[in-house]
Every structure is written in structure tokens, then in C-alpha cells.
C-alpha atoms as a PDB file:
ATOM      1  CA  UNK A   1       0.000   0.000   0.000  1.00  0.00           C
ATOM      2  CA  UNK A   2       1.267   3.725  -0.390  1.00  0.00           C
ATOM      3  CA  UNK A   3      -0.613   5.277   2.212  1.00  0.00           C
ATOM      4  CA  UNK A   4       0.401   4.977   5.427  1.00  0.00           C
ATOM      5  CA  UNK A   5      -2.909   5.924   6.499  1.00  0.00           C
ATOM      6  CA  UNK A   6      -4.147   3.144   5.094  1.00  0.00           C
ATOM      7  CA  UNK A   7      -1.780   0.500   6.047  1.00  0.00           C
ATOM      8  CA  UNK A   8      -1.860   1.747   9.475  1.00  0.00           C
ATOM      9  CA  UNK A   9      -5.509   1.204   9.960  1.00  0.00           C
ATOM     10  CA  UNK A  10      -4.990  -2.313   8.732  1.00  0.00           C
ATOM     11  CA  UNK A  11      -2.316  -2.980  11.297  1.00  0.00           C
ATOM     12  CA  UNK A  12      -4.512  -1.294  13.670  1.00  0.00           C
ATOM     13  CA  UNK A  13      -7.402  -3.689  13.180  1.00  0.00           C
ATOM     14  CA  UNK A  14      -4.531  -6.371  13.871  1.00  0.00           C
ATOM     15  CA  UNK A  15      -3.354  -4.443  17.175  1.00  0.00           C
ATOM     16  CA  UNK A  16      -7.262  -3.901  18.044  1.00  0.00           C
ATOM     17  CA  UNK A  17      -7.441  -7.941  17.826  1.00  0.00           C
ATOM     18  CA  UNK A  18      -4.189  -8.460  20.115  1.00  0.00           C
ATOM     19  CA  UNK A  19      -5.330  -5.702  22.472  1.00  0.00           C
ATOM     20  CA  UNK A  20      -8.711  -7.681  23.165  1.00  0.00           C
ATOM     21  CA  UNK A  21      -7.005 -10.973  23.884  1.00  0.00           C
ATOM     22  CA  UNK A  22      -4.015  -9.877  25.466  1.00  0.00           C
ATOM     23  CA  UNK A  23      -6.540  -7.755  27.853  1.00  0.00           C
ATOM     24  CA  UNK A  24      -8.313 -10.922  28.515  1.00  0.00           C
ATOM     25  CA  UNK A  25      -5.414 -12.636  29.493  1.00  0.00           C
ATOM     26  CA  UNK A  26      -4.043  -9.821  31.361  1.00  0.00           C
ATOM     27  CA  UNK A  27      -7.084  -9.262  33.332  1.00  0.00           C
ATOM     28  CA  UNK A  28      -8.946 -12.305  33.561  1.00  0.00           C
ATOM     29  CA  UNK A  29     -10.740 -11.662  36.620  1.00  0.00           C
ATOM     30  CA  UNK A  30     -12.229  -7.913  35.908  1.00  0.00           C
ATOM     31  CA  UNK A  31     -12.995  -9.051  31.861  1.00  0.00           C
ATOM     32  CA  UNK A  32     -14.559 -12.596  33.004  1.00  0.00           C
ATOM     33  CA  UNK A  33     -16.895 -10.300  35.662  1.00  0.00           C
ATOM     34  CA  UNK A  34     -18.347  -8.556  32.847  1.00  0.00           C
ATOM     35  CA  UNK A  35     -18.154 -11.196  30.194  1.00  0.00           C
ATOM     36  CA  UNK A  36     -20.939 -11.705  28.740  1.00  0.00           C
ATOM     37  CA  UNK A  37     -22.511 -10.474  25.372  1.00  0.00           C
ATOM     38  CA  UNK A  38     -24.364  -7.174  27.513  1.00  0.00           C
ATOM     39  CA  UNK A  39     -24.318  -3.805  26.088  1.00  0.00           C
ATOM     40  CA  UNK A  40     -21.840  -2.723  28.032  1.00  0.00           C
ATOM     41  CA  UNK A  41     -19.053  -5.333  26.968  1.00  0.00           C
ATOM     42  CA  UNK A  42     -19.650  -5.343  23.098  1.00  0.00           C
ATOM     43  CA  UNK A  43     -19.355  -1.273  23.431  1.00  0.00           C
ATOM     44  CA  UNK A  44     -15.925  -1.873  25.109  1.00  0.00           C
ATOM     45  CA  UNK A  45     -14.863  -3.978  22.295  1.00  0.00           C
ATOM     46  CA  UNK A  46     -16.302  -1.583  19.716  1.00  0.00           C
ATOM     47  CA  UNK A  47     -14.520   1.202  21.377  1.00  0.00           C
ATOM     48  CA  UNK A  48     -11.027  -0.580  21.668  1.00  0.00           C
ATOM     49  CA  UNK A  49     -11.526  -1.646  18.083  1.00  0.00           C
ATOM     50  CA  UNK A  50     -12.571   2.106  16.556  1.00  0.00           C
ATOM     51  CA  UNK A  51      -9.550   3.626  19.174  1.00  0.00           C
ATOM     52  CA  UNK A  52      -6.627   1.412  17.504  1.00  0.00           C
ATOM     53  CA  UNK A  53      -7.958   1.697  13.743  1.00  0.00           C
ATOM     54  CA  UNK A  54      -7.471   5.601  14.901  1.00  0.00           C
ATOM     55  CA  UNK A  55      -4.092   5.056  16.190  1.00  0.00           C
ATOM     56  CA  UNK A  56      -3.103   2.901  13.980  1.00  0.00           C
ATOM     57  CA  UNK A  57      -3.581   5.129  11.220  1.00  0.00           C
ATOM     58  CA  UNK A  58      -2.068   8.113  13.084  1.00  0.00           C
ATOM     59  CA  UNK A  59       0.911   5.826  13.584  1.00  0.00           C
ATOM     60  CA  UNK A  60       0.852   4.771   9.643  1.00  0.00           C
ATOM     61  CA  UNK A  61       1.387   8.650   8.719  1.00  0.00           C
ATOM     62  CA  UNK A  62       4.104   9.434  11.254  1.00  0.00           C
ATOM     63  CA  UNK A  63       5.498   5.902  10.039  1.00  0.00           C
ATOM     64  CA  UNK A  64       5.227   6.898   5.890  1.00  0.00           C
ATOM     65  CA  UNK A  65       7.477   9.974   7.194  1.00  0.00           C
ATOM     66  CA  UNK A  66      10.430   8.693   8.978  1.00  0.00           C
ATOM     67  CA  UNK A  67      10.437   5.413   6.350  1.00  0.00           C
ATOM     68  CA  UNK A  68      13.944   6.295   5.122  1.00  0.00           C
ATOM     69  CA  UNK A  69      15.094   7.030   8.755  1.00  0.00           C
ATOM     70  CA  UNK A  70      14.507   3.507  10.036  1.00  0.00           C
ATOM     71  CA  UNK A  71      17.129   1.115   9.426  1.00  0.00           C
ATOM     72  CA  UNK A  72      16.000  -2.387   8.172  1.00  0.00           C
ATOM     73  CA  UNK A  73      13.360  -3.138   5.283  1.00  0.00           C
ATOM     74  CA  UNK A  74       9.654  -4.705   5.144  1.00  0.00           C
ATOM     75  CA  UNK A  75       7.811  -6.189   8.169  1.00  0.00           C
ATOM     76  CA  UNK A  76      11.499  -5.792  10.919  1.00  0.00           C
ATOM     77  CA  UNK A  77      10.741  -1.818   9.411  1.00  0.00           C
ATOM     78  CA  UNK A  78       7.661  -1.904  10.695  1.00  0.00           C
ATOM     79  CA  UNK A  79       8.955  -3.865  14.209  1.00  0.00           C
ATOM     80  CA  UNK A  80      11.679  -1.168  14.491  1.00  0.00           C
ATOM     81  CA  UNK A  81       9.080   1.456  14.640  1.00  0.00           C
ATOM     82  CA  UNK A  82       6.107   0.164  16.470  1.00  0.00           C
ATOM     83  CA  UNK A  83       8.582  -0.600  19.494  1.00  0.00           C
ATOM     84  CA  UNK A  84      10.147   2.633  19.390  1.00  0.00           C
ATOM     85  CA  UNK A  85       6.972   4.180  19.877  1.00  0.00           C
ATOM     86  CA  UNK A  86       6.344   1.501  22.882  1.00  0.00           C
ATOM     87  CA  UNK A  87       9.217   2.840  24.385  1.00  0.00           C
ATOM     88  CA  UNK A  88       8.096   6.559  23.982  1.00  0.00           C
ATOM     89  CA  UNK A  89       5.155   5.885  25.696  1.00  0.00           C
ATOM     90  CA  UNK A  90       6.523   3.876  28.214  1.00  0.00           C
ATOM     91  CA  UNK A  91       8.653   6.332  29.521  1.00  0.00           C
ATOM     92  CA  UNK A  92       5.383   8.448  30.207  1.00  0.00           C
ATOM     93  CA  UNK A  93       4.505   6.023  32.886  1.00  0.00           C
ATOM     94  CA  UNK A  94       6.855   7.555  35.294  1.00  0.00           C
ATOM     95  CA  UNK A  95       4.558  10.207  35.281  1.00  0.00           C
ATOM     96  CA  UNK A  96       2.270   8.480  37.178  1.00  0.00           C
ATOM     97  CA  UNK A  97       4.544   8.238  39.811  1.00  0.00           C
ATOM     98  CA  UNK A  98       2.642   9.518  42.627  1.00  0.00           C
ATOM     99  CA  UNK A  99      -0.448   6.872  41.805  1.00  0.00           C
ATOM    100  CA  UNK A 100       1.889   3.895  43.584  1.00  0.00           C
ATOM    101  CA  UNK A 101       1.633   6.019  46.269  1.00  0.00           C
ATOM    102  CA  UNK A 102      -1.856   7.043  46.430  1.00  0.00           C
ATOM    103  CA  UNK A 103      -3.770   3.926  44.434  1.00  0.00           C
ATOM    104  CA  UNK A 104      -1.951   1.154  43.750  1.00  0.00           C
ATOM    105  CA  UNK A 105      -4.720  -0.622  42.140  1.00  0.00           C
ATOM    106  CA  UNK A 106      -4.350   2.045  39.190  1.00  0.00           C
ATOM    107  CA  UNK A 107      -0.959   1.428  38.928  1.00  0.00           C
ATOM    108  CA  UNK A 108      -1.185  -2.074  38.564  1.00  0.00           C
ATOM    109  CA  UNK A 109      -3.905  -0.974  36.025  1.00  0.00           C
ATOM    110  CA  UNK A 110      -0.920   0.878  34.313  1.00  0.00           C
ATOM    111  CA  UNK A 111       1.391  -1.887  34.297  1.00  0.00           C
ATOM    112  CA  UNK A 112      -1.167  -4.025  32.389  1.00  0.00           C
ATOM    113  CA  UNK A 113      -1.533  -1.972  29.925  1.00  0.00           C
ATOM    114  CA  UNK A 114       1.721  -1.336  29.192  1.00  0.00           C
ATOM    115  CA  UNK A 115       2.393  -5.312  28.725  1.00  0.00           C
ATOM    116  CA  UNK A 116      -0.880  -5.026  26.262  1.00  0.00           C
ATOM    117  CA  UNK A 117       1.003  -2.406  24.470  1.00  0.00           C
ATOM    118  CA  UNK A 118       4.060  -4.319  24.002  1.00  0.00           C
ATOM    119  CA  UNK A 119       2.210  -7.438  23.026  1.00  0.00           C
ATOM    120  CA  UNK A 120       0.167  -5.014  20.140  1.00  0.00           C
ATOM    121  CA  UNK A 121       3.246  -3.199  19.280  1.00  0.00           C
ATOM    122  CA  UNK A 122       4.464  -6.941  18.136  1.00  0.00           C
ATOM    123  CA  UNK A 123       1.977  -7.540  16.029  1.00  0.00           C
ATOM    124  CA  UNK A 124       0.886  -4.078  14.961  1.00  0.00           C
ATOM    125  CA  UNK A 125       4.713  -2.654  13.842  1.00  0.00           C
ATOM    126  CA  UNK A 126       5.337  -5.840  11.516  1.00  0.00           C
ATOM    127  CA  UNK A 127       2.016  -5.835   9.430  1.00  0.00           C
ATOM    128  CA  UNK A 128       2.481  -1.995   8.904  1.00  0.00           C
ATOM    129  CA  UNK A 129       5.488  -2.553   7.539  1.00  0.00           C
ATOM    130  CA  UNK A 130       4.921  -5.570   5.544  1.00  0.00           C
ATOM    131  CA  UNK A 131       1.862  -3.885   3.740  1.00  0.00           C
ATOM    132  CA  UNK A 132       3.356  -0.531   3.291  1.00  0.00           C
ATOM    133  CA  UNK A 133       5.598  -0.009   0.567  1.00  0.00           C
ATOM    134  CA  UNK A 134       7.050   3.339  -0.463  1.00  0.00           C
END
């Protein structure tokens, strides 16, 4: 594909897929206490499915602009990338310092989410850069 928009949304729907199961299997406990086909559980899925089509394409365009600048070609391109942006935003979680202090459930929260990331950020970097193509 030549649009990174494009091929980004594509890998998103692929990171969208990993996010749901790796959340599952991060959080058993809180996903299995709302399991269920309600309302309420199909519009968390819908949302975490629209949310990393978005990002996903957002991360195709700033991926179609630094393409020369990352070493590598094809889907390790695309590997290269997604897990430099993993690290980006896991240096944010520092941040969110004080919440060990003051609720460590949210932290833990935190921590979750930033193994979901990685485990997206495996799938997601490789099939952006295996469909896009300069």
C-alpha cells in the first residue's frame, strides 16, 4: 500500500485484535466479571476496536514519514518502529509516579496496559510494515 494511512488502519485492526485478547489474558478476573454479550461489553470492544484503527492510522502517517530514517526493510521496518513508539510511551509512565503512592490498584492498572502495548506493538509494527511499501 502507499498510504500509510491506510496500512496503518490495517495494522490497527490487527493491534485492536491483540489488544482484546491480550486484555483478557491480562485481566482475567475484571474481563470474566463482565463477560458476557451485555451492552456494556460489546461497546468496550467496539470502542477498543474504533480507538486502535485511529491510532493505527495516526501511527501509519508518522510511520510513511520517517520510512527512510529507520534502518532495516519490510515487516522488521515496521517492528523497528512500532517498538520505538512503545518505548516513547513507556517512559510516560513515570509520570504516574505519585499513583503507587496514592492507588496502587491504578498502577497495577498501568502496568497491564503497558504489557498489552508491548504485546500489540508486536503484532501491529510488523504488518504496517509488511503492507506498506514506499
Amino acid at each position: 500500500m502507499k498510504s500509510g494511512i491506510t496500512a496503518g488502519a490495517v495494522a490497527g485492526i490487527v493491534g485492536g485484535i491483540v489488544a482484546l485478547i491480550s486484555t483478557y489474558m491480562t485481566f482475567p478476573a475484571a474481563v470474566q466479571a463482565t463477560v458476557g454479550l451485555n451492552a456494556g461489553t460489546m461497546k468496550w470492544f467496539a470502542t477498543q476496536g474504533g480507538l486502535n484503527i485511529i491510532w493505527g492510522a495516526i501511527y501509519g502517517w508518522i510511520f510513511s514519514k520517517v520510512y527512510d530514517l529507520i534502518p532495516s526493510k519490510g515487516a522488521m521496518k515496521g517492528l523497528y518502529f512500532s517498538l520505538m513508539v512503545w518505548l516513547f510511551f513507556i517512559g510516560l509512565y513515570p509520570v504516574s509516579f505519585f499513583l503507587i503512592v496514592y492507588d496502587p490498584p491504578l498502577t497495577q492498572m498501568a502496568m497491564g496496559w503497558g504489557i498489552v502495548g508491548f504485546l500489540v506493538r508486536l503484532f501491529y509494527g510488523p504488518v504496517l510494515g509488511a503492507l506498506y511499501k514506499k
